[in-house]
Protein backbone atom coordinates (compact mmCIF):
# COMPACT_ATOMS: atom_id res chain seq x y z
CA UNK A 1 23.09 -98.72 -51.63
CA UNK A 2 25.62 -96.87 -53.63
CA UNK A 3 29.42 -97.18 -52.32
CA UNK A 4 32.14 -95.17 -53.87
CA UNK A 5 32.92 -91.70 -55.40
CA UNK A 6 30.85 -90.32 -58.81
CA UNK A 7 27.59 -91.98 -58.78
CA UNK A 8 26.30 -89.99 -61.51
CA UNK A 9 22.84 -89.99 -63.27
CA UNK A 10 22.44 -88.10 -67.03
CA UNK A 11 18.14 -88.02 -67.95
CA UNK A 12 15.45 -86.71 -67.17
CA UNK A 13 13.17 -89.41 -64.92
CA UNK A 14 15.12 -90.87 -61.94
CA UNK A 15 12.66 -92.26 -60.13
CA UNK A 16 13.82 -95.10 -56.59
CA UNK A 17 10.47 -97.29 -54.92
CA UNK A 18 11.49 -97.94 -51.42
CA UNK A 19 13.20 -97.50 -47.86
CA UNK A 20 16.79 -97.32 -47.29
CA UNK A 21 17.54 -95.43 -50.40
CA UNK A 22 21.63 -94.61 -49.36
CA UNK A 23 24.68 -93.24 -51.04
CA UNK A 24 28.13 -93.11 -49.85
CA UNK A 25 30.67 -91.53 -51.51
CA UNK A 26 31.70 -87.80 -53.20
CA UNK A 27 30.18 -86.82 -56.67
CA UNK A 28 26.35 -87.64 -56.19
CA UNK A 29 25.43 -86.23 -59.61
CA UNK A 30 22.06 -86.06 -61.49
CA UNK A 31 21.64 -84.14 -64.39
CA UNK A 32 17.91 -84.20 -65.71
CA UNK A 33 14.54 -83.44 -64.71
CA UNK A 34 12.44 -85.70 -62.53
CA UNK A 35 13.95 -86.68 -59.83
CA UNK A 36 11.87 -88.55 -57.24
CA UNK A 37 12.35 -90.61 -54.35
CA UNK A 38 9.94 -92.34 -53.23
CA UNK A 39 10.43 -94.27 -49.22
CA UNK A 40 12.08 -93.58 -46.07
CA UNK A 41 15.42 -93.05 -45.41
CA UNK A 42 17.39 -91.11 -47.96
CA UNK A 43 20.54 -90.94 -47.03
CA UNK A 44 23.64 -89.48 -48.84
CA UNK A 45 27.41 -89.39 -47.26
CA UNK A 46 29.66 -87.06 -48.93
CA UNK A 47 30.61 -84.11 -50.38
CA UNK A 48 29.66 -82.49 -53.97
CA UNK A 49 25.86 -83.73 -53.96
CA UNK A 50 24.19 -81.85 -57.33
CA UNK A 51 20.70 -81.96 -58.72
CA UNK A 52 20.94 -80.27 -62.38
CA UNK A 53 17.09 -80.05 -63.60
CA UNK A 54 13.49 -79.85 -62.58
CA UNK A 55 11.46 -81.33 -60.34
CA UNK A 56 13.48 -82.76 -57.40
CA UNK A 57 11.26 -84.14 -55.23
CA UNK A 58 11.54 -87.03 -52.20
CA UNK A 59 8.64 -88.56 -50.41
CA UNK A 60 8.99 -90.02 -47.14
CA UNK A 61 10.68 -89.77 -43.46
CA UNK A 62 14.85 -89.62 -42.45
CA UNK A 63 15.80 -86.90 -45.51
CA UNK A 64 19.54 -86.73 -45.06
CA UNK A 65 23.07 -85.51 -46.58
CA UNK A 66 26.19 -85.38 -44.77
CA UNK A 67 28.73 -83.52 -46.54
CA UNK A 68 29.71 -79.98 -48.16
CA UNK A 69 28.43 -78.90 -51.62
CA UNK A 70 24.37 -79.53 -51.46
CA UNK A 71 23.09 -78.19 -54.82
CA UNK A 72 19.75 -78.16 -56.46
CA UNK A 73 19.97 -75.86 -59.72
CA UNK A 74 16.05 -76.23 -61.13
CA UNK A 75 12.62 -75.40 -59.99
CA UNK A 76 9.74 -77.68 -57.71
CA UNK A 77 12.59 -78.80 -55.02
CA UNK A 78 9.86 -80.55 -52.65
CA UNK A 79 9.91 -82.78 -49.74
CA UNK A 80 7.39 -84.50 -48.32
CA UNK A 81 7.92 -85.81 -44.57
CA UNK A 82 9.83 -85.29 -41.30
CA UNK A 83 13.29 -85.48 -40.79
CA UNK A 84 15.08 -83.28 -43.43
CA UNK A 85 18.35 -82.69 -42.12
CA UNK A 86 21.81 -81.28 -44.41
CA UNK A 87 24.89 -81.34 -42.47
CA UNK A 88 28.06 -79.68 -44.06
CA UNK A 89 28.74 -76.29 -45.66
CA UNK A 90 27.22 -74.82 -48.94
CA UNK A 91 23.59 -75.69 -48.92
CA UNK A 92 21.85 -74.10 -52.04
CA UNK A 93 19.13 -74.51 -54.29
CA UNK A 94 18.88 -72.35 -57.39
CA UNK A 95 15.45 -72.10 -59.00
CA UNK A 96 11.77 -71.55 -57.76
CA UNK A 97 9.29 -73.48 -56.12
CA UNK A 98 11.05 -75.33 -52.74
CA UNK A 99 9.09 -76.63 -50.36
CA UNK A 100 9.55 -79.07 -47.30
CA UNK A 101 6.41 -80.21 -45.66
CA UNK A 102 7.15 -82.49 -42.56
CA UNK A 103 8.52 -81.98 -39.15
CA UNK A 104 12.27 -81.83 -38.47
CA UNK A 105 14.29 -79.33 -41.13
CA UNK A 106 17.56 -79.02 -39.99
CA UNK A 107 20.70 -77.41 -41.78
CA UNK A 108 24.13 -77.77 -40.01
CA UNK A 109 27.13 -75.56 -41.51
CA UNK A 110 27.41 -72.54 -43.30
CA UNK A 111 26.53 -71.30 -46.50
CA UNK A 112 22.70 -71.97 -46.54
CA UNK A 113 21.40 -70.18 -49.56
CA UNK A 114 18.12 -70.01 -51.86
CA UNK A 115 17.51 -68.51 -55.33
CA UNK A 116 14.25 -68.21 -56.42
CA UNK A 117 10.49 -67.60 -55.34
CA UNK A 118 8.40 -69.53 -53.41
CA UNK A 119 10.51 -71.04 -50.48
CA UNK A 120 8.30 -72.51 -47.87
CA UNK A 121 8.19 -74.94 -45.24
CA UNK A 122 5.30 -76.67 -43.30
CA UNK A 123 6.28 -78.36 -40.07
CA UNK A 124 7.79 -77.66 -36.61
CA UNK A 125 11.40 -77.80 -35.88
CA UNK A 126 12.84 -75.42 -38.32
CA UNK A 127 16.96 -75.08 -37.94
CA UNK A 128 19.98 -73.84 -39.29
CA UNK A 129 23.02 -73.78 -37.89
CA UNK A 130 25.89 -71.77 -39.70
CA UNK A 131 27.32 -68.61 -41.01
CA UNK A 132 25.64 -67.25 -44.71
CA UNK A 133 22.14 -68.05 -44.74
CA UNK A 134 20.63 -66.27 -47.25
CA UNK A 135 17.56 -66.40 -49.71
CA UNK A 136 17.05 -64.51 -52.49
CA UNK A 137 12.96 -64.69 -54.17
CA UNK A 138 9.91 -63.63 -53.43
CA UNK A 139 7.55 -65.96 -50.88
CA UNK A 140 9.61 -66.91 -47.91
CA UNK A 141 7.10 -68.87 -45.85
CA UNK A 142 7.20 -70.98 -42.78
CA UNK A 143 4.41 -72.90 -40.73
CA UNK A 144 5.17 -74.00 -37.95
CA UNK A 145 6.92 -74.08 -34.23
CA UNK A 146 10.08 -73.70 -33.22
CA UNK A 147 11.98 -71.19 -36.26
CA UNK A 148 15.89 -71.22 -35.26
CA UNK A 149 19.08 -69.61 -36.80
CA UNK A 150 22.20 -69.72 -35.03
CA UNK A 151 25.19 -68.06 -37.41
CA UNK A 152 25.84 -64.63 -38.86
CA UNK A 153 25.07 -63.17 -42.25
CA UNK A 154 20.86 -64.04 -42.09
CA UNK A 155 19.46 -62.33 -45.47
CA UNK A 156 16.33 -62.81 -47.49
CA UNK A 157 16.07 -60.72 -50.68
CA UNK A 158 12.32 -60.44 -51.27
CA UNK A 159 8.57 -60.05 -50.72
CA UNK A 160 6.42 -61.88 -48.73
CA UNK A 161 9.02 -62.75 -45.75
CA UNK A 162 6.03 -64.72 -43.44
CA UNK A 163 6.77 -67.09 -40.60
CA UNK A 164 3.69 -68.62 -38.51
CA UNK A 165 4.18 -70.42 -35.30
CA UNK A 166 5.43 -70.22 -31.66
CA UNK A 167 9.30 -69.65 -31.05
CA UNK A 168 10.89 -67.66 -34.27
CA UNK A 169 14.93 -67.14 -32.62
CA UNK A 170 18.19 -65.74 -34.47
CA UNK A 171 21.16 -66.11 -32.75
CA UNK A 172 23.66 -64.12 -34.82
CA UNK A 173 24.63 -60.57 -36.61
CA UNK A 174 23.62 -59.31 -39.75
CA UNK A 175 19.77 -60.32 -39.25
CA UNK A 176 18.70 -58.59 -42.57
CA UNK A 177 15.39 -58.54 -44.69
CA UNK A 178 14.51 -56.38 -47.69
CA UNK A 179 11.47 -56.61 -49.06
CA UNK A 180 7.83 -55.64 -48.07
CA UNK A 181 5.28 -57.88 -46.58
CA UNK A 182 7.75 -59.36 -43.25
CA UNK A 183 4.75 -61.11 -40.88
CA UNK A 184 5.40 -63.54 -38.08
CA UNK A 185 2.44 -65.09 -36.55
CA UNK A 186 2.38 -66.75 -33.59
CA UNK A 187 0.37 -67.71 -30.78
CA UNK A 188 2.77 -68.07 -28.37
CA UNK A 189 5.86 -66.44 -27.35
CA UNK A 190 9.50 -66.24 -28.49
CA UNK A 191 10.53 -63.97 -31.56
CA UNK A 192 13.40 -63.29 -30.64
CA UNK A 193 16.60 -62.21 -32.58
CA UNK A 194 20.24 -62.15 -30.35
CA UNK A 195 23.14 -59.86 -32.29
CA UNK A 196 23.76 -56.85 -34.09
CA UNK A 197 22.64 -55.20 -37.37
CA UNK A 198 19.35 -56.29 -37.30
CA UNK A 199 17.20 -54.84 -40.09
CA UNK A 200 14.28 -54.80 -42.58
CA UNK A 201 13.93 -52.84 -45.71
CA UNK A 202 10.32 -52.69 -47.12
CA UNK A 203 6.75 -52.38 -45.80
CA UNK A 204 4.30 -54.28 -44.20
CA UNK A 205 6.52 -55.19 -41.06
CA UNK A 206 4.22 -57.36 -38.72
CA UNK A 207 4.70 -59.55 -35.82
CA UNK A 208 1.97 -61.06 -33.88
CA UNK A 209 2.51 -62.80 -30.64
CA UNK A 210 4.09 -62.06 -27.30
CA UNK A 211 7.71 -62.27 -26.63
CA UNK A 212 9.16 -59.55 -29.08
CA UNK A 213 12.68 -59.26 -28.35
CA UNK A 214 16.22 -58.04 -29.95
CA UNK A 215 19.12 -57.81 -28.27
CA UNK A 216 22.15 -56.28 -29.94
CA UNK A 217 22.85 -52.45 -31.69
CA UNK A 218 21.81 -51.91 -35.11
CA UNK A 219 17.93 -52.57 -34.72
CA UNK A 220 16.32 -50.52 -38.05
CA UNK A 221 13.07 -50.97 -39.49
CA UNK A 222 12.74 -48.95 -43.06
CA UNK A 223 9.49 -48.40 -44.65
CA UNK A 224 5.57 -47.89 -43.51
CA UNK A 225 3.75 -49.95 -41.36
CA UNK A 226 5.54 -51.08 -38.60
CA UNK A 227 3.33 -53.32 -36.50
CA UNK A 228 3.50 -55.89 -33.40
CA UNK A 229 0.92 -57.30 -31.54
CA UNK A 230 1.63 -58.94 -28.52
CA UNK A 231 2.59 -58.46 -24.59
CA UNK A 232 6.63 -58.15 -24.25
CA UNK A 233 7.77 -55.90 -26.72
CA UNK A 234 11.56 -55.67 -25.66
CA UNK A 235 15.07 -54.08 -27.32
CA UNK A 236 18.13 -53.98 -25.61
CA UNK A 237 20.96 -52.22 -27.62
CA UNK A 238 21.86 -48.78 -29.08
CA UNK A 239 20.13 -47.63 -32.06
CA UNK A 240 17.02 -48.45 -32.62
CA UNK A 241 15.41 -46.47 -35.96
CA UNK A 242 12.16 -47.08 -36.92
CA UNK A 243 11.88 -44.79 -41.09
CA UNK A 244 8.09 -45.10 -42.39
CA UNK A 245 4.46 -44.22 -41.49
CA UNK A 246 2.50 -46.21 -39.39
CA UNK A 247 4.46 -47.25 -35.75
CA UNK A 248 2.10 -49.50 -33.71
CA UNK A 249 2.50 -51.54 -30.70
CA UNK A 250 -0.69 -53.07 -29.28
CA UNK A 251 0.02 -55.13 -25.90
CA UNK A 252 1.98 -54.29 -22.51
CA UNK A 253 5.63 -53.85 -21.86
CA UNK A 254 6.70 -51.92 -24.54
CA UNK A 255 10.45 -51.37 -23.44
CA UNK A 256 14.04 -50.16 -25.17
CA UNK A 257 17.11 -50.43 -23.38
CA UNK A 258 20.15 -48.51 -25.27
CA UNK A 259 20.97 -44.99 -26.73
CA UNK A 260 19.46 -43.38 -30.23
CA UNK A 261 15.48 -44.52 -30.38
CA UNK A 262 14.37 -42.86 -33.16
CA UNK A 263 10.67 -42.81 -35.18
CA UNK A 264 10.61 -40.75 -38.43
CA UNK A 265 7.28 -41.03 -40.20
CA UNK A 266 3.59 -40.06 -38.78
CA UNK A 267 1.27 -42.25 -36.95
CA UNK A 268 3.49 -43.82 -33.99
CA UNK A 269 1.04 -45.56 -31.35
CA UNK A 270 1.21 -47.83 -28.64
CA UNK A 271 -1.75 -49.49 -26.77
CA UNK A 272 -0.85 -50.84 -23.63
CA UNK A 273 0.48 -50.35 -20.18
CA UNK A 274 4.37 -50.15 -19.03
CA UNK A 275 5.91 -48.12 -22.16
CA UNK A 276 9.37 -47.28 -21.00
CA UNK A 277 12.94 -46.54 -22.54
CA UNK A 278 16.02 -46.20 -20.89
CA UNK A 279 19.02 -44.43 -22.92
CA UNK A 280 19.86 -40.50 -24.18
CA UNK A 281 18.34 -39.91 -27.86
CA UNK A 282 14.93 -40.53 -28.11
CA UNK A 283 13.56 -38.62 -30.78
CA UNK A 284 10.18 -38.85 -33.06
CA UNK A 285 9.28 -36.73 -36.17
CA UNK A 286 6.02 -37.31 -37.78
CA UNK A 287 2.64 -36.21 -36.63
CA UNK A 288 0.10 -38.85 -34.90
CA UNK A 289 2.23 -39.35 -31.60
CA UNK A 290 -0.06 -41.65 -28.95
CA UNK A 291 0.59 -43.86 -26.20
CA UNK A 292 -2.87 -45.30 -24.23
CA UNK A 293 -2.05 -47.49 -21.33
CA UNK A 294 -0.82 -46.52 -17.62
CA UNK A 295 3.40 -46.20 -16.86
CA UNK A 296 4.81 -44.01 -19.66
CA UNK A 297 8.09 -43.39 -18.70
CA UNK A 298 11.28 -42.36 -20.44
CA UNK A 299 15.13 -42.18 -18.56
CA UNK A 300 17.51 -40.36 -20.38
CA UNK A 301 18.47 -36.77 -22.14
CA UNK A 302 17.12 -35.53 -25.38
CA UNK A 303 13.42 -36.68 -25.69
CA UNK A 304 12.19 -35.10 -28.50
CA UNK A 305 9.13 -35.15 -31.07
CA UNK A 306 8.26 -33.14 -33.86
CA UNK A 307 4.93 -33.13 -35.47
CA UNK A 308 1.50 -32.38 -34.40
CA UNK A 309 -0.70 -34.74 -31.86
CA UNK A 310 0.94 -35.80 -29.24
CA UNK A 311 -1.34 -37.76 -27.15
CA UNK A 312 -0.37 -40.14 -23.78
CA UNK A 313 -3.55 -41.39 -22.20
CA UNK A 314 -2.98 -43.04 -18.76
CA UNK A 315 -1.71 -42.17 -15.46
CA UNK A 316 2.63 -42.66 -14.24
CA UNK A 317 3.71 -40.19 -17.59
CA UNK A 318 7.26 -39.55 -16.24
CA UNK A 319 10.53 -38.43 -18.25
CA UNK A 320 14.05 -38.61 -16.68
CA UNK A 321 16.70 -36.59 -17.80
CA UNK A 322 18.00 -33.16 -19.81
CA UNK A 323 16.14 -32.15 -23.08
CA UNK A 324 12.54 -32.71 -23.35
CA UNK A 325 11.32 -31.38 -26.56
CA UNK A 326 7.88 -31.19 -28.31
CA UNK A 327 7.52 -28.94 -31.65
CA UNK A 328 3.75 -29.22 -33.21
CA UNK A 329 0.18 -28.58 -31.82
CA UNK A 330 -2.07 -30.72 -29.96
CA UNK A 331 0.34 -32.04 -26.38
CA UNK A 332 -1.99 -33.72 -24.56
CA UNK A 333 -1.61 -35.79 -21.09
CA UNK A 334 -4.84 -37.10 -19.60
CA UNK A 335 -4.32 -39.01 -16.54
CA UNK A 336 -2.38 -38.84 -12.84
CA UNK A 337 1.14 -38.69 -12.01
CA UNK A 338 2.48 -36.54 -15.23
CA UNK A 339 6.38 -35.95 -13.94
CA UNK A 340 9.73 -33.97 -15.77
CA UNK A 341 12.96 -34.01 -14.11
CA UNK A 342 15.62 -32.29 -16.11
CA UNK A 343 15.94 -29.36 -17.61
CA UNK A 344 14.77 -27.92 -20.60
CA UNK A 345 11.65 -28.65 -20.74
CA UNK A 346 10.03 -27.27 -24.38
CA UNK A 347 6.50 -27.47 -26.38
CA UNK A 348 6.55 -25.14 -28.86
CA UNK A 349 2.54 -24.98 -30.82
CA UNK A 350 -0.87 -24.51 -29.78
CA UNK A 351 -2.77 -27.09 -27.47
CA UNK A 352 -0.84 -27.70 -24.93
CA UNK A 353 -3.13 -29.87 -21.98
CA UNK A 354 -2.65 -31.78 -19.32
CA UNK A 355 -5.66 -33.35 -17.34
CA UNK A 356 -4.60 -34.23 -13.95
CA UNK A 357 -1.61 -34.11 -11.64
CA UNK A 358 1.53 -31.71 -13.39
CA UNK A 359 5.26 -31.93 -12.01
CA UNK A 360 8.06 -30.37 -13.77
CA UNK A 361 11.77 -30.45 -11.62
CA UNK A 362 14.27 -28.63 -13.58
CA UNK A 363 15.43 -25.08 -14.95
CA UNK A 364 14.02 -23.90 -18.48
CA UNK A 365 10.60 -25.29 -18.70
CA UNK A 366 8.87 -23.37 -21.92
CA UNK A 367 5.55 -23.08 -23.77
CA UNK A 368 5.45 -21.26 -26.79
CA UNK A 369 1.74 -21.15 -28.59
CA UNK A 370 -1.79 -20.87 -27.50
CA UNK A 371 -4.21 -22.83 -25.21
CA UNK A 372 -2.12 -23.99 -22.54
CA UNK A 373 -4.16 -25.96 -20.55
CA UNK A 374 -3.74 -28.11 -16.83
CA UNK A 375 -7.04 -29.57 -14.90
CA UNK A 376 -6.28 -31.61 -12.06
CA UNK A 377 -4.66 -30.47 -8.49
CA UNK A 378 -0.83 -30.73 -7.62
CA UNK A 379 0.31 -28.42 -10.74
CA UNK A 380 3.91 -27.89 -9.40
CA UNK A 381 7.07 -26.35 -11.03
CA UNK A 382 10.38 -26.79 -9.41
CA UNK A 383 13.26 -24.80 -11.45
CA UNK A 384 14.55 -21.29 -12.78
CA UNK A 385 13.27 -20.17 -16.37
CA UNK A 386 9.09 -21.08 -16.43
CA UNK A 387 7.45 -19.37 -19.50
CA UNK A 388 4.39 -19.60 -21.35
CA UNK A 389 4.39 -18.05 -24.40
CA UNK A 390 0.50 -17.36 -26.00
CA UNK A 391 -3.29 -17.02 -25.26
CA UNK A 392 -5.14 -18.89 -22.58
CA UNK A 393 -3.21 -20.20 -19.88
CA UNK A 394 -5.55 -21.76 -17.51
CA UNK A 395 -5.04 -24.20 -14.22
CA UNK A 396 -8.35 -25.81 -12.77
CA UNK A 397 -7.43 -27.21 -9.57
CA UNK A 398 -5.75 -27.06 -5.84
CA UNK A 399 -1.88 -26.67 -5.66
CA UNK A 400 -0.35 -24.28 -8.37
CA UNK A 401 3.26 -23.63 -7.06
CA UNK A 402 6.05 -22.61 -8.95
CA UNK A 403 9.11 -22.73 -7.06
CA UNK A 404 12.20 -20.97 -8.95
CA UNK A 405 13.05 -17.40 -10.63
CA UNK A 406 12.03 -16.14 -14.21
CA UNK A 407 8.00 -17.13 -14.00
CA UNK A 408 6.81 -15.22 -17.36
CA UNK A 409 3.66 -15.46 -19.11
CA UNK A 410 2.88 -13.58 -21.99
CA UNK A 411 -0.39 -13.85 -23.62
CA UNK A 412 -3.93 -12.86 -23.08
CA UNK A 413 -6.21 -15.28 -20.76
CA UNK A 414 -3.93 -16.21 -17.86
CA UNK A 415 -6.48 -18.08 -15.24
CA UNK A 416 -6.29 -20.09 -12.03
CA UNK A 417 -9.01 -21.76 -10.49
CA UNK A 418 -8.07 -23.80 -7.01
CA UNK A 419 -7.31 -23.05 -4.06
CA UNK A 420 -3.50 -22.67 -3.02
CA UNK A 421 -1.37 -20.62 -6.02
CA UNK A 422 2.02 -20.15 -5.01
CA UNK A 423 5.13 -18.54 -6.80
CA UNK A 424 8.38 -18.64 -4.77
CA UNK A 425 10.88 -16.84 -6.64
CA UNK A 426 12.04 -13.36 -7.90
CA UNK A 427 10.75 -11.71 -11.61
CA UNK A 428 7.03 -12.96 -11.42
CA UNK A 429 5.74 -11.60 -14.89
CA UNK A 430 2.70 -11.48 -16.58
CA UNK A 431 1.65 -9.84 -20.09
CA UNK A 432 -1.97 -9.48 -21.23
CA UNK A 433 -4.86 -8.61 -19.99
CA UNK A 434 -7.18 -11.68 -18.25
CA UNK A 435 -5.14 -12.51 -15.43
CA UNK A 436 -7.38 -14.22 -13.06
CA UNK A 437 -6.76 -16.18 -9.37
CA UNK A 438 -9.91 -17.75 -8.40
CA UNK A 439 -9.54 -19.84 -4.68
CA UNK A 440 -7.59 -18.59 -1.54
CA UNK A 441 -4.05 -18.95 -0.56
CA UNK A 442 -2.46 -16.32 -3.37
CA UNK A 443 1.27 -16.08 -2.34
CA UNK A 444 4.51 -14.87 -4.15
CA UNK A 445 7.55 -14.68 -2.61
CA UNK A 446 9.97 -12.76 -4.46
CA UNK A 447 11.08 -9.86 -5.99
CA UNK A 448 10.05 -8.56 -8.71
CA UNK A 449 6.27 -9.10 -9.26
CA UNK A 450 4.55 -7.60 -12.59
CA UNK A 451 1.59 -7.33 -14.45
CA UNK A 452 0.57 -5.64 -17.46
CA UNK A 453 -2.82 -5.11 -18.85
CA UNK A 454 -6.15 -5.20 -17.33
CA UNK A 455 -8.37 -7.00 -15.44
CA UNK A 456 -6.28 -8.41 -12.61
CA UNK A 457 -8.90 -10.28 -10.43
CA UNK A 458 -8.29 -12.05 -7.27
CA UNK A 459 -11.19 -13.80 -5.84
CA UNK A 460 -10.48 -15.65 -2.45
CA UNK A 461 -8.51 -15.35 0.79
CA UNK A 462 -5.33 -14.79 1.81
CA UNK A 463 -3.88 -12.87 -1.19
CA UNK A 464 -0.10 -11.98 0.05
CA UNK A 465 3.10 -10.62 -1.89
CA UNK A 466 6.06 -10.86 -0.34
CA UNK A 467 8.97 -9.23 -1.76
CA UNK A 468 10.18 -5.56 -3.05
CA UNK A 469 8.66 -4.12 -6.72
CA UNK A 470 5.22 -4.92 -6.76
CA UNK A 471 3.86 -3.52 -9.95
CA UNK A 472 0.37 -3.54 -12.12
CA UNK A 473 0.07 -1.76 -15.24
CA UNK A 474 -4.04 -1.36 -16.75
CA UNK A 475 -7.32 -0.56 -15.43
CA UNK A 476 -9.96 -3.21 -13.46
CA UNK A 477 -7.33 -4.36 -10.58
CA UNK A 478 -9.65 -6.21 -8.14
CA UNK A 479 -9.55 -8.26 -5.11
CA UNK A 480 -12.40 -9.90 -3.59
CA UNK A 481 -11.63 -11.24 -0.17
CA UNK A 482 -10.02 -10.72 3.12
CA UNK A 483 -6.06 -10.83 3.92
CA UNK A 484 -4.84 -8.52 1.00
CA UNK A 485 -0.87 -7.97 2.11
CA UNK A 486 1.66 -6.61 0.62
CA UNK A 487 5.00 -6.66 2.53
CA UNK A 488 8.08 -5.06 0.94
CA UNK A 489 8.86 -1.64 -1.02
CA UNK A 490 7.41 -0.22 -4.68
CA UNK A 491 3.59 -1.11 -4.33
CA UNK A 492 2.37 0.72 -8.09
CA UNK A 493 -0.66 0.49 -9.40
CA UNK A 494 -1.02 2.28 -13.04
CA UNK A 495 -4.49 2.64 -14.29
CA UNK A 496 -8.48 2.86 -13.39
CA UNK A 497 -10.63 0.70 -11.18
CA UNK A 498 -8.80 -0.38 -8.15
């Protein structure tokens, strides 16, 4: 036992053989390399507790200091069993090479900072407790259970930013990394991260466990490869931004809570069932858009992606609300229950498919490119303003309706096969030649109904137009069937073969 104020220690070997190794007092000083303690129970009470050298190292249980101004300036800080706990403000260590290996680390009060590579730690029960952590260095590592920070201002400055174990929690703001190579492994759940600002800076972003979870604005992910494996994948808070190549999400529950999701960078993909986000601003530029797994569903105005495969596989697609937007080739749905309500509805590039059910509710729906494809019966459009721009437009199944004005489709190919096509609505327009209705039940009710070029084929039942201006322009009009009516004035028919 030391009592009294500045115990102080000048050389290079100070070496103490035993338990109950304890200091009370301000000015613990000990300038030299070597340090080593060898026993349980280190214990030092007071403030201004410096280590000026190499090689600081302490072996054995109950690690302890109780007071402000905790510095290590030298490399190979190492300790060696459980129990490390520093409580008062300005924790730091200066140099590379700490390492705590034991059960128990514990930091209460603010100011917890590291400078220099290799910080690691090897035990369960990692804790800090204050404002200002921060480390700066390359090779932040943690093994173990139960990683907690409660305080703002959380910063590492660095590659290789790897915790693994069960249970990784900030409480706090300012949650930043920068650095590539951020990986949290655990077999259990519980990353979880509770304030604003939270962000990472560098590539290699991994997390592998259930229980992903931020709450608080600011969430922003810069650089490629993006990655998180695991059931539970929740944000709650405005702006989530995901800048780099390589978005994936493998496990269910995908879900964002909050205004502004944005992706920029190609290759976003989620495997898993119950993808939804709730908030206006979701947006996605890059190519490589795919979602497998049942429940896609998306409440709020301005859904938009840009860039070229966009694939959802599973049944329950829906999107709630104003503004849904696709610019690039290759939109493809395959699975039941694919449902739009809002307007402006867009896909603008070739490839456009959808295989099975198709609901749209809202005014403005428009395809512009070729190879606009639906198979699967229930194909329904409920708004003002439907138009396909392009070459092969084709519907294989029962249930085509179109309930609203302004149906246009202009293109070469145009082809329904199913029983039950319906258009209620006035200006019913069709451009190109190829329009085909195969199946019974052909009704428009309307105003307005036009088509120009040839070979208009109806084969089936029931063909009926109700409505004033009935109009086809090119040779080969046919109708194969019983029930042809036509009730209302202007019935013209320009060209050869009716």
């Amino acid at each position: 036992m030391v009592h009294g104020s500045g115990f102080r220690v000048q050389g290079s070997g100070f070496r103490v053989q035993g338990s109950g190794f304890r200091v009370q007092g301000s000015g613990f000083r000990v300038q030299g390399s070597g340090f080593r303690v060898q026993g349980s129970g280190f214990r030092v009470q007071g403030s201004g507790f410096r280590v000026q050298g190499s090689g600081f190292r302490v072996q054995g249980s109950g690690f302890r200091v109780q007071g402000s101004g905790f510095r290590v300036q030298g490399s190979g800080f190492r300790v060696q069993g459980s129990g490390f706990r520093v409580q008062g403000s300005g924790f730091r260590v200066q140099g590379s090479g700490f390492r705590v290996q034991g059960s128990g680390f514990r930091v209460q009060g603010s100011g917890f900072r590291v400078q220099g590579s290799g910080f690691r730690v090897q035990g369960s029960g990692f804790r800090v407790q204050g404002s200002g952590f921060r480390v700066q260095g390359s090779g932040f590592r943690v093994q173990g259970s139960g990683f907690r920070v409660q305080g703002s201002g959380f910063r590492v400055q660095g590659s290789g930013f790897r915790v693994q174990g069960s249970g990784f929690r900030v409480q706090g703001s300012g949650f930043r990394v920068q650095g590539s190579g951020f990986r949290v492994q655990g077999s259990g759940s519980g990353f979880r991260v509770q304030g604003s600002g939270f962000r990472v800076q560098g590539s290699g972003f991994r997390v592998q466990g259930s229980g992903f979870r931020v709450q608080g604005s600011g969430f922003r992910v810069q650089g490629s490869g993006f990655r998180v494996q695991g059931s539970g994948f929740r944000v709650q808070g405005s702006g989530f931004r995901v800048q780099g190549s390589g978005f994936r999400v493998q496990g269910s529950g995908f879900r964002v809570q909050g205004s502004g999701f944005r992706v920029q960078g190609s290759g976003f993909r989620v495997q898993g069932s119950g993808f939804r986000v709730q908030g206006s601003g979701f947006r996605v530029q890059g190519s490589g858009f795919r979602v497998q797994g049942s429940g896609f569903r998306v409440q709020g105005s301005g859904f938009r992606v840009q860039g070229s495969g966009f694939r959802v596989q599973g049944s329950g697609f829906r999107v709630q609300g104003s503004g849904f937007r696709v610019q690039g080739s290759g939109f493809r749905v395959q699975g039941s229950g694919f449902r739009v309500q809002g307007s402006g509805f867009r896909v603008q590039g070739s490839g456009f498919r959808v295989q099975g059910s198709f609901r749209v509710q809202g005014s403005g729906f428009r395809v512009q490119g070729s190879g606009f494809r639906v198979q699967g019966s229930g194909f329904r459009v409920q708004g003002s303003g439907f138009r396909v721009q392009g070459s092969g437009f084709r519907v294989q199944g029962s249930g085509f309706r179109v309930q609203g004005s302004g149906f246009r489709v202009q293109g070469s190919g145009f082809r329904v096969q199913g029983s039950g096509f319906r258009v209620q609505g006035s200006g019913f327009r069709v451009q190109g030649s190829g329009f085909r209705v195969q199946g019974s039940g052909f009704r428009v009710q309307g105003s307005g109904f036009r088509v120009q070029g040839s070979g208009f084929r109806v084969q089936g039942s029931g063909f009926r137009v109700q409505g004033s201006g009935f109009r086809v322009q090119g040779s080969g009009f046919r109708v194969q069937g019983s029930g042809f009516r036509v009730q209302g004035s202007g019935f013209r028919v320009q060209g050869s073969g009716f």
